[in-house]
C-alpha atoms as a PDB file:
ATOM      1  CA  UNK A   1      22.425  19.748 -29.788  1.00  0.00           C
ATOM      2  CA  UNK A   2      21.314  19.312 -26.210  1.00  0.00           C
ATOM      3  CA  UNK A   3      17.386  17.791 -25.914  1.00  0.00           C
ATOM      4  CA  UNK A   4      14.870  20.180 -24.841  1.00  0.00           C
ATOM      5  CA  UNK A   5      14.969  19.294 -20.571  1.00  0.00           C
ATOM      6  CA  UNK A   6      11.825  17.614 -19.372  1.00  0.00           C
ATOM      7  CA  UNK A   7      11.468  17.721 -15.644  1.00  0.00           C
ATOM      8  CA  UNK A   8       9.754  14.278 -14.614  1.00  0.00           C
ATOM      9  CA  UNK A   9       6.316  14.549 -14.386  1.00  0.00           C
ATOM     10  CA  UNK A  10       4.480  13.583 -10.849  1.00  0.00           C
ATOM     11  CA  UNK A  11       1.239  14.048 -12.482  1.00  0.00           C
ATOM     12  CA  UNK A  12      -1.640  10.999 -12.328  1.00  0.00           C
ATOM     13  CA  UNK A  13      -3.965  12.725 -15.151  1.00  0.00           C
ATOM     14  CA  UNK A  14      -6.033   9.929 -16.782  1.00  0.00           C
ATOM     15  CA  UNK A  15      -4.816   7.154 -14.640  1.00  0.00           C
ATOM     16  CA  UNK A  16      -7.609   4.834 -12.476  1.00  0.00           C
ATOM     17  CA  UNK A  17      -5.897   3.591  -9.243  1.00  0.00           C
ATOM     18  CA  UNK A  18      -7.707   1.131  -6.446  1.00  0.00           C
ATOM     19  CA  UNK A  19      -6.570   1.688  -3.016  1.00  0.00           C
ATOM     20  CA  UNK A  20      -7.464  -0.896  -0.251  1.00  0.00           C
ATOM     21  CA  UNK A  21      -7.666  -0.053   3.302  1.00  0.00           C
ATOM     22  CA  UNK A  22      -8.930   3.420   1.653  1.00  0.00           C
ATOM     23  CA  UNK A  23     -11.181   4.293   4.761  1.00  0.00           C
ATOM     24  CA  UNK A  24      -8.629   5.570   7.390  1.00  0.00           C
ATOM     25  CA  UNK A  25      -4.923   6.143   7.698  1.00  0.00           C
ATOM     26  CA  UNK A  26      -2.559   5.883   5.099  1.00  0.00           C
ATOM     27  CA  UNK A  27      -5.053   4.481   2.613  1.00  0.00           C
ATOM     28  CA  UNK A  28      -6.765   7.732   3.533  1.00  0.00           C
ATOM     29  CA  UNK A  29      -4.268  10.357   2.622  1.00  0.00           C
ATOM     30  CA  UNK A  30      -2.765   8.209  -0.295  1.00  0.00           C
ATOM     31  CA  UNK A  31      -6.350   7.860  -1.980  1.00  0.00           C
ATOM     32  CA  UNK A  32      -6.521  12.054  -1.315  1.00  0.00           C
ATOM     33  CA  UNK A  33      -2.875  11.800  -2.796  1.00  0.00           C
ATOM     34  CA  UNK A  34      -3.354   9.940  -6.020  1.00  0.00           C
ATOM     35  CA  UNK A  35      -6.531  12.297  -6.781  1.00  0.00           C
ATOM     36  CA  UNK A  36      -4.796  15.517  -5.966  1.00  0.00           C
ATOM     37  CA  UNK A  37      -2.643  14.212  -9.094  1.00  0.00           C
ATOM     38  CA  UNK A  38      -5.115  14.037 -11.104  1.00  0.00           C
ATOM     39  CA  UNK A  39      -6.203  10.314 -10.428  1.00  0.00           C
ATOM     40  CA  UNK A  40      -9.661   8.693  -9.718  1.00  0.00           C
ATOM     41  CA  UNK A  41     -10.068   6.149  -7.580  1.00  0.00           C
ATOM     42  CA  UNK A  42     -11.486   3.018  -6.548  1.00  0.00           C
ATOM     43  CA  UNK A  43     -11.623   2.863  -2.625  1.00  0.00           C
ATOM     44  CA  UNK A  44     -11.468  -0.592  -1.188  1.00  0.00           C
ATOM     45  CA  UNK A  45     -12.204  -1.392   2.782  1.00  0.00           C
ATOM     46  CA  UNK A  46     -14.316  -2.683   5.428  1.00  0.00           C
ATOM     47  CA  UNK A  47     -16.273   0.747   6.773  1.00  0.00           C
ATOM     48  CA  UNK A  48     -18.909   1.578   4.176  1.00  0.00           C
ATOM     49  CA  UNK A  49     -19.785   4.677   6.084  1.00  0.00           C
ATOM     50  CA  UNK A  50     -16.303   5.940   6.615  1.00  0.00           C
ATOM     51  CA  UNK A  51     -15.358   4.967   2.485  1.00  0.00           C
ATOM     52  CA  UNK A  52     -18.365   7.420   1.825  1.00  0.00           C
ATOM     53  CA  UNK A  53     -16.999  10.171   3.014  1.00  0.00           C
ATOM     54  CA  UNK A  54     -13.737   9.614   1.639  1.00  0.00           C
ATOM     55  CA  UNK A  55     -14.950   9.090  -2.057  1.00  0.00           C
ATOM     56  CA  UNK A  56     -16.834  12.919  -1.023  1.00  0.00           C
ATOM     57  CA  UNK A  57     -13.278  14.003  -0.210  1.00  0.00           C
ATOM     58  CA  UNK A  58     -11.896  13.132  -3.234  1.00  0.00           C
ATOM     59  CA  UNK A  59     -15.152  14.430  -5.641  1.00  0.00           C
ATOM     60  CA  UNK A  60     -13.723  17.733  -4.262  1.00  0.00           C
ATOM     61  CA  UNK A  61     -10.788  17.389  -5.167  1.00  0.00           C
ATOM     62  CA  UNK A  62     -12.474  16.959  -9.143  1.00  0.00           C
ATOM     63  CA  UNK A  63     -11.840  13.422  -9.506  1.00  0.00           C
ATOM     64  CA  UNK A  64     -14.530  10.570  -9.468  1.00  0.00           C
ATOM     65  CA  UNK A  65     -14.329   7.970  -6.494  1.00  0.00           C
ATOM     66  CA  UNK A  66     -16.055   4.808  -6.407  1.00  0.00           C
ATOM     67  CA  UNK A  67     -16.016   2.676  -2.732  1.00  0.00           C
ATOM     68  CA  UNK A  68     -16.677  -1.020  -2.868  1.00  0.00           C
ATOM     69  CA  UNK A  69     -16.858  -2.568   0.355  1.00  0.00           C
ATOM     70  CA  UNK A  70     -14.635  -6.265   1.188  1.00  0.00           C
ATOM     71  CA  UNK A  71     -13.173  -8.242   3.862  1.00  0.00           C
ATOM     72  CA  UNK A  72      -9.681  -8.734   2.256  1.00  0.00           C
ATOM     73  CA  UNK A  73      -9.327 -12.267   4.523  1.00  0.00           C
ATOM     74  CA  UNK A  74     -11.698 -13.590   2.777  1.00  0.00           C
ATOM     75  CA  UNK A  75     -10.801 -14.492  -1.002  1.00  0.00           C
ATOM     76  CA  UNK A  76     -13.618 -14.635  -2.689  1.00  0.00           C
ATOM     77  CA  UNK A  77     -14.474 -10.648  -1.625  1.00  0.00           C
ATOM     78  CA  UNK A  78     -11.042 -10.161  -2.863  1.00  0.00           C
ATOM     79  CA  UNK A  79     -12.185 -11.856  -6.311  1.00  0.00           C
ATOM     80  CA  UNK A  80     -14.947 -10.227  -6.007  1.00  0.00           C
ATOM     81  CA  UNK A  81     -13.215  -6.466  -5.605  1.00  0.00           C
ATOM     82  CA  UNK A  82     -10.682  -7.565  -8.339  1.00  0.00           C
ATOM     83  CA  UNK A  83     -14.009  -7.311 -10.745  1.00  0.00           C
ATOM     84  CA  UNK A  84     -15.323  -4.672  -9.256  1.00  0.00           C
ATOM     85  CA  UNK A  85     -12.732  -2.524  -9.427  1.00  0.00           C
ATOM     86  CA  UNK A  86     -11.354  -3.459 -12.816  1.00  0.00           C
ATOM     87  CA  UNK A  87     -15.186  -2.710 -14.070  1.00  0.00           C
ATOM     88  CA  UNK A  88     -15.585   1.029 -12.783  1.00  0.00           C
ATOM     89  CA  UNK A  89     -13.590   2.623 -15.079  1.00  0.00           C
ATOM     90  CA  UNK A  90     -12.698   0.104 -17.920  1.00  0.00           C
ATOM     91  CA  UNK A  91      -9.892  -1.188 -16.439  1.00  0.00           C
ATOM     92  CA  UNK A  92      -7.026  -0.247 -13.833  1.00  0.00           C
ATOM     93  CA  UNK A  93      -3.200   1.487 -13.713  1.00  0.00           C
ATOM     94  CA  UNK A  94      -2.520   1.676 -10.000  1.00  0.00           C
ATOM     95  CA  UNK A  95      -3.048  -0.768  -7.262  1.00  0.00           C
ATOM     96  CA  UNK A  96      -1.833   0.065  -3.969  1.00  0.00           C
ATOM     97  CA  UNK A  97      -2.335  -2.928  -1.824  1.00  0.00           C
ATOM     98  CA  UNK A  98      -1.920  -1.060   2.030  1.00  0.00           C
ATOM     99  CA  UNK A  99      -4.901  -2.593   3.634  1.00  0.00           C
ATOM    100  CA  UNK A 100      -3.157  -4.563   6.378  1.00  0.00           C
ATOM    101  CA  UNK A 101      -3.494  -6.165  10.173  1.00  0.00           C
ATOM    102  CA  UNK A 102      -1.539  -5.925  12.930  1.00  0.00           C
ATOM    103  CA  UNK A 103      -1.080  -8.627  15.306  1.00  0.00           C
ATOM    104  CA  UNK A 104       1.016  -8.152  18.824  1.00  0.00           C
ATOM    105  CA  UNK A 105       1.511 -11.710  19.868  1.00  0.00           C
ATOM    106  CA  UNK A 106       4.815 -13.371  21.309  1.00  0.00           C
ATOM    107  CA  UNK A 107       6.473 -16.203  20.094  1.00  0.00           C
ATOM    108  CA  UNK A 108       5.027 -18.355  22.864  1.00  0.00           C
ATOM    109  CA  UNK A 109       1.727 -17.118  22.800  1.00  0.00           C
ATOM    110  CA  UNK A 110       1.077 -17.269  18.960  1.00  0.00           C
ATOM    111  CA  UNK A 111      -1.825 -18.881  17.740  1.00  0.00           C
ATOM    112  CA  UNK A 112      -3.660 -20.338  14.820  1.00  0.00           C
ATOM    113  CA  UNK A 113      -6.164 -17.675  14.051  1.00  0.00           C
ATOM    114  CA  UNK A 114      -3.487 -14.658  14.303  1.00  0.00           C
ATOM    115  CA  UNK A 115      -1.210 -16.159  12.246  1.00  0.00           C
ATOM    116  CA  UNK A 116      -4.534 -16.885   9.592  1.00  0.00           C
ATOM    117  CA  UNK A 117      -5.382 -14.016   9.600  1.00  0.00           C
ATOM    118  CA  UNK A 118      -2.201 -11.745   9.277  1.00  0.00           C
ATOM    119  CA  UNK A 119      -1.228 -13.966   6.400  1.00  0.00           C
ATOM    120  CA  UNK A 120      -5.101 -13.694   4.622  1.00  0.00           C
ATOM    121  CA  UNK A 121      -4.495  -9.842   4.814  1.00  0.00           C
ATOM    122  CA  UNK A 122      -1.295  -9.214   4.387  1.00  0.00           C
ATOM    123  CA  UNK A 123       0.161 -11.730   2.422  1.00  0.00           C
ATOM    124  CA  UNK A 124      -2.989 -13.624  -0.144  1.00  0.00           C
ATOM    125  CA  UNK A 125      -4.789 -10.534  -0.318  1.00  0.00           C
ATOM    126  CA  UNK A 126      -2.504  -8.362  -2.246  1.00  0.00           C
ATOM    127  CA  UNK A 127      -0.995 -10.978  -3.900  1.00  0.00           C
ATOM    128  CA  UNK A 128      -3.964 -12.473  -5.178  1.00  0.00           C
ATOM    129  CA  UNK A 129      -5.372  -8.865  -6.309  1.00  0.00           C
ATOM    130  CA  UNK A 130      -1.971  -7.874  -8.091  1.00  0.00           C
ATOM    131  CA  UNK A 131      -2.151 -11.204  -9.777  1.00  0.00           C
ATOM    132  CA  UNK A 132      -6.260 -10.279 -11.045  1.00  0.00           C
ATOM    133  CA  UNK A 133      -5.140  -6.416 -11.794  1.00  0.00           C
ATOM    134  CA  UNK A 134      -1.873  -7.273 -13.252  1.00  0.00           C
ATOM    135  CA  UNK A 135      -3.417  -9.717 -15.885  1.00  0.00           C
ATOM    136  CA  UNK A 136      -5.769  -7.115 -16.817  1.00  0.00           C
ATOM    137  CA  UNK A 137      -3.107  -4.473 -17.450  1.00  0.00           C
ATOM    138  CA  UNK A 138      -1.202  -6.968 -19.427  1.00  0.00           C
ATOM    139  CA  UNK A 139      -4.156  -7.455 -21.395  1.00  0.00           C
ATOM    140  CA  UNK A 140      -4.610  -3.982 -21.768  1.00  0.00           C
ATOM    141  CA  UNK A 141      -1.048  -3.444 -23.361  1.00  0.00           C
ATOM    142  CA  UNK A 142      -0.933   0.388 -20.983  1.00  0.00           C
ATOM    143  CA  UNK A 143       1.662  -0.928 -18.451  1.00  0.00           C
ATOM    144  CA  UNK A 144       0.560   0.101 -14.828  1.00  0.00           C
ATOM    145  CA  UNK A 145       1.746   0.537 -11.065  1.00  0.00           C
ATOM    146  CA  UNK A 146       1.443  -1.963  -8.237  1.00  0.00           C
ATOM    147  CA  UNK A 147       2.662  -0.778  -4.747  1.00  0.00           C
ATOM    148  CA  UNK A 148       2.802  -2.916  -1.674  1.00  0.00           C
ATOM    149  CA  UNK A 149       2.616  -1.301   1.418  1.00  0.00           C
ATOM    150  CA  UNK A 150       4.897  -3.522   3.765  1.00  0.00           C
ATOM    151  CA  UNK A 151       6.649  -2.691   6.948  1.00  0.00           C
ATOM    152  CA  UNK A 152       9.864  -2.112   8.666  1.00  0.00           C
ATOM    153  CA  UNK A 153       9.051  -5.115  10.449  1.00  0.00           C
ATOM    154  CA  UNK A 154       9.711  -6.907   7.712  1.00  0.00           C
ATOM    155  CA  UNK A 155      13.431  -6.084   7.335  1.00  0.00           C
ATOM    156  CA  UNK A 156      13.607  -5.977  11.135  1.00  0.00           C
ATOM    157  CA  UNK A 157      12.761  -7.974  14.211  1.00  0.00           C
ATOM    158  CA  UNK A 158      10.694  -6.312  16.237  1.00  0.00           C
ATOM    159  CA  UNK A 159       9.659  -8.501  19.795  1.00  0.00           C
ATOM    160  CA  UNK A 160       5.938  -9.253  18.756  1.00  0.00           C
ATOM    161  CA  UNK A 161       5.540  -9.060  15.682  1.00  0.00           C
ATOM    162  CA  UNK A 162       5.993 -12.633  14.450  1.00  0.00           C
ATOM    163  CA  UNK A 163       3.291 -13.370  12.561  1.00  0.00           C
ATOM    164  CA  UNK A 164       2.881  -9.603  11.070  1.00  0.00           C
ATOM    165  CA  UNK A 165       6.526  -9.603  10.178  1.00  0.00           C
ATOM    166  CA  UNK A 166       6.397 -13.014   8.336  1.00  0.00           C
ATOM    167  CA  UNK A 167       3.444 -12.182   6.634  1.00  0.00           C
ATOM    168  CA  UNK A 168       5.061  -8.581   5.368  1.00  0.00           C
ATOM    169  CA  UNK A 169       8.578 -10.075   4.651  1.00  0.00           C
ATOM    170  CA  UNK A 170       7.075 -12.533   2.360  1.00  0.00           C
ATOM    171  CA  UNK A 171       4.681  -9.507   0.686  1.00  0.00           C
ATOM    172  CA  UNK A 172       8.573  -7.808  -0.081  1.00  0.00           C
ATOM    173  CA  UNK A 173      10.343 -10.890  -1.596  1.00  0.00           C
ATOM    174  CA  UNK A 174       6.795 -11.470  -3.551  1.00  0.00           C
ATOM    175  CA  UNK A 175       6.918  -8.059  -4.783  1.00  0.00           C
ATOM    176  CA  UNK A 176      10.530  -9.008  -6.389  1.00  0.00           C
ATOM    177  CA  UNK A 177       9.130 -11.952  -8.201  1.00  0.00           C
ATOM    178  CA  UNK A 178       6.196  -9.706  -9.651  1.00  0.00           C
ATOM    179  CA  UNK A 179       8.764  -7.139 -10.796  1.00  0.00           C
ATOM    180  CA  UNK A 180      10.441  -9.419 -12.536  1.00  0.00           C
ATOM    181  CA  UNK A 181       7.634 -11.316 -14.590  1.00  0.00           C
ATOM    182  CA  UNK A 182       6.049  -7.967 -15.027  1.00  0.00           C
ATOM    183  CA  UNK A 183       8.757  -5.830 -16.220  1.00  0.00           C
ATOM    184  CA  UNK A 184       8.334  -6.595 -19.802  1.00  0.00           C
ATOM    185  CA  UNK A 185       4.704  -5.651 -19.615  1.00  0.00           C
ATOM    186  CA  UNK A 186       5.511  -2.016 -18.300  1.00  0.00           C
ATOM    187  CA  UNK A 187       4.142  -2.528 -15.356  1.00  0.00           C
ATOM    188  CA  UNK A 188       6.473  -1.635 -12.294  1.00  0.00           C
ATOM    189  CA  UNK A 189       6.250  -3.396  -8.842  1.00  0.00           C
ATOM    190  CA  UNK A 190       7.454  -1.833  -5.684  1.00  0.00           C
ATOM    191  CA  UNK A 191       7.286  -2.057  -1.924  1.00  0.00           C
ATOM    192  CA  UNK A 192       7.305   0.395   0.821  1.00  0.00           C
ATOM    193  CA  UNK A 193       8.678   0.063   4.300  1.00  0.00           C
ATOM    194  CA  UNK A 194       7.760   2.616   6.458  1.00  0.00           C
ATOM    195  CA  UNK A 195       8.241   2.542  10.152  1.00  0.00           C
ATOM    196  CA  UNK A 196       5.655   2.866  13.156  1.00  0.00           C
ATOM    197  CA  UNK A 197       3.217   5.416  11.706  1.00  0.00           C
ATOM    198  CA  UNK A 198       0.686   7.415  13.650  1.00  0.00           C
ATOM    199  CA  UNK A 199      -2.806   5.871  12.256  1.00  0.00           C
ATOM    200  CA  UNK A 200      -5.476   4.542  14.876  1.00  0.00           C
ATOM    201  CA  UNK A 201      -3.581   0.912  13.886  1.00  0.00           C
ATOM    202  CA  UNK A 202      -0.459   2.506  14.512  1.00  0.00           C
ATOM    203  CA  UNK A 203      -1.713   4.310  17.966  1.00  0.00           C
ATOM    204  CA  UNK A 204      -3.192   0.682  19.003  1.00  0.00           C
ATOM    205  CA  UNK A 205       0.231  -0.836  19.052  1.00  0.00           C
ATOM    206  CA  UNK A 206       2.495   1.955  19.741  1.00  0.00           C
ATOM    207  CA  UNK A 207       0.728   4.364  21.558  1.00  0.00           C
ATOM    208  CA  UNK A 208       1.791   3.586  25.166  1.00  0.00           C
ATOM    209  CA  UNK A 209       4.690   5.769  25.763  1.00  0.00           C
ATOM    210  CA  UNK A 210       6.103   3.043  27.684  1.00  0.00           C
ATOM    211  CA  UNK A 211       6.385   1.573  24.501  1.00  0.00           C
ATOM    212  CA  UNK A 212       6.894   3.623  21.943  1.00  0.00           C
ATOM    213  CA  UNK A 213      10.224   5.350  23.659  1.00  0.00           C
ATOM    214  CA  UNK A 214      12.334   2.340  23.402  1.00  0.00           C
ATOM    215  CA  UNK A 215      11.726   2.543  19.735  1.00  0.00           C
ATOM    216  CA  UNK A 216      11.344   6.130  19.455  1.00  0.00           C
ATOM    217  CA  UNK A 217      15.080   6.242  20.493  1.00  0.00           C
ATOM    218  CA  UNK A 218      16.246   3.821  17.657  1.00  0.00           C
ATOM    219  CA  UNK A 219      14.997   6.260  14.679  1.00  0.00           C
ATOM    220  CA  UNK A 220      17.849   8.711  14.299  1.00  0.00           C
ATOM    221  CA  UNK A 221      14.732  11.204  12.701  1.00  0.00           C
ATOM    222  CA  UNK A 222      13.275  11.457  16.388  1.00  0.00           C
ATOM    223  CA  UNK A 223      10.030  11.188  15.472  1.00  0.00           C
ATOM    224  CA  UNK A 224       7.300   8.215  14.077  1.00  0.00           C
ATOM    225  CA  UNK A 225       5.933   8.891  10.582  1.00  0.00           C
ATOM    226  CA  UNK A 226       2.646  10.278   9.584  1.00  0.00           C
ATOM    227  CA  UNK A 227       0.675   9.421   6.756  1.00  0.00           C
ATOM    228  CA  UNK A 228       1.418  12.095   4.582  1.00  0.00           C
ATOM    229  CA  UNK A 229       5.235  10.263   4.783  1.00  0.00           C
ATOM    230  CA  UNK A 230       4.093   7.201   2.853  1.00  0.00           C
ATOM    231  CA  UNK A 231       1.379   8.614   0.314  1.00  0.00           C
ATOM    232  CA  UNK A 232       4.299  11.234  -0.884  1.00  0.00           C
ATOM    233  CA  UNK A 233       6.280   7.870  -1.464  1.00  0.00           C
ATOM    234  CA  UNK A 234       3.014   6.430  -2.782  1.00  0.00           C
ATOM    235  CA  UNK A 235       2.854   8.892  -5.330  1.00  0.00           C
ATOM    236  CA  UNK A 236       6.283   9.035  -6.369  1.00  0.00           C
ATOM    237  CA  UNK A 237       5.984   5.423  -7.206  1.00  0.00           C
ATOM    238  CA  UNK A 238       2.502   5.581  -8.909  1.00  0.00           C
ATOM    239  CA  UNK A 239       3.698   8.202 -11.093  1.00  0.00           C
ATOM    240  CA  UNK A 240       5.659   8.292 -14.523  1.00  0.00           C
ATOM    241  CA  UNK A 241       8.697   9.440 -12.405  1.00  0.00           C
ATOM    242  CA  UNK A 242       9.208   6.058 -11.372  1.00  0.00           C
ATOM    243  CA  UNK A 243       9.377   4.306 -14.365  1.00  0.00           C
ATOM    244  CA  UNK A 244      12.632   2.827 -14.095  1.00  0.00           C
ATOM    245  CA  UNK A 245      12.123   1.433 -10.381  1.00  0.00           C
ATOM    246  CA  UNK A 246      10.760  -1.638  -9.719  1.00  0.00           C
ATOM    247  CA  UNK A 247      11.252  -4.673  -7.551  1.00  0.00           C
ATOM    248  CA  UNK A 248      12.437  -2.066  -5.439  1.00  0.00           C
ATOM    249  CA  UNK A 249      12.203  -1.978  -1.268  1.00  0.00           C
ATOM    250  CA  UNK A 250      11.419   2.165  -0.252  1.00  0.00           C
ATOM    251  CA  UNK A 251      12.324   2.644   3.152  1.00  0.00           C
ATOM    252  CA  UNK A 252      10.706   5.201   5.161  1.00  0.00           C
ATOM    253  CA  UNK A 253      11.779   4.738   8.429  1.00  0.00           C
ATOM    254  CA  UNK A 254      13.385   8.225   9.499  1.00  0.00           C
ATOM    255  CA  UNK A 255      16.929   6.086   8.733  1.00  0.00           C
ATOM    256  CA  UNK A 256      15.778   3.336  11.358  1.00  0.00           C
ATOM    257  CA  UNK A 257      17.872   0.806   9.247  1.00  0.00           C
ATOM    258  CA  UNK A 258      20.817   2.929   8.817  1.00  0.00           C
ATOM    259  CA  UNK A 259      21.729   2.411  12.707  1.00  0.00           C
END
């Protein structure tokens, strides 16, 4: 006899996910994402203000928001969030690391400080909080969801983007090595690579048209992503849907790697 057919389920009901770099951009519309499926959320960033009215946004939505305020390059405020975060609600199921820098520098010109702080943000900071969240969903015994946000500079070279592409090609093979330690604990470990996307950190580097044609013309899609792009991934990921991916590299680049 043929099973009864279950559709996968997209739904977040009962699940507590932190998002850092929740105040603007794609930490924005993912932490609006996660709650729309039923999540609640911990909302991680620098901009108290702006994480106010996000939690607001999402206590329409029905769901409960809590911001707590950090400077990822530092690591003790990334301890520090790790306990926070893990506190609010008894515990976590999603983290999506996306809070993230991004350095222009050339080669020649590259110096100490950028290359500090691109790896302190994009490279320790979510490794060192999926390390404190992962140990308390192992502990747990529910399983759980980390998601890296990396880049498309990471699988790329893209002039410039030396020290941001180092630090978010390390963040992908990292992600890998989680996977695989975590996998018998339920807990799934992806990355996503999306290309340029249209946030104000996006606009600051590629919003010269000057600019942004050259590499406009190399994404057979024709267009740069918006954030809705990577929370729907962000939510495919997060949700029971996904259970059998991990360690896994999600491009959305509008086929950018295809050419």
């Amino acid at each position: 006899m043929t099973p009864p057919f279950e559709a996968p389920s997209f739904r977040l009901d009962g699940r507590r996910a932190l998002v850092t770099g929740a105040s603007r951009g794609i930490g924005h519309h993912a932490a609006l994402t996660l709650a729309d499926a039923g999540a609640d959320l911990v909302l991680a960033g620098r901009d108290t203000a702006a994480l106010a009215e996000v939690a607001a946004e999402v206590r329409e939505l029905g769901r409960r928001a809590t911001p707590v305020t950090a400077e990822l390059a530092r690591a003790a405020d990334v301890e520090r969030l790790a306990e926070e975060a893990l506190a609010v609600y008894g515990g976590l199921d999603i983290l999506v690391n996306n809070a993230g820098v991004a350095p222009v520098e050339s080669v020649l010109d590259t110096s100490v400080d950028v290359l500090d702080e691109a790896y302190a943000v994009n490279l320790r900071a979510p490794l060192l909080l999926a390390a404190r969240v992962a140990r308390a969903m192992v502990d747990a015994g529910r399983g759980g969801k980390i998601i890296n946000i990396a880049s498309a500079a990471a699988q790329h070279a893209i002039a410039g983007h030396l020290a941001y592409g180092a630090a978010k090609a390390g963040l992908v093979l990292a992600t890998k090595v989680m996977a695989l330690e975590l996998a018998p604990h339920g807990i799934q470990v992806n990355t996503i690579c999306p290309t340029v996307i249209l946030t104000p950190m996006g606009l600051s580097v590629w919003g010269d048209a000057a600019k942004a044609e050259p590499m406009l013309a190399k994404i057979p899609a024709g267009r740069f992503g918006q954030p809705s792009d990577v929370s729907a991934a962000i939510r495919y990921l997060a949700s029971p849907a996904a259970d059998l991916v991990t360690g896994a590299e999600l491009t959305v680049d509008g086929g950018y790697g295809a050419v």
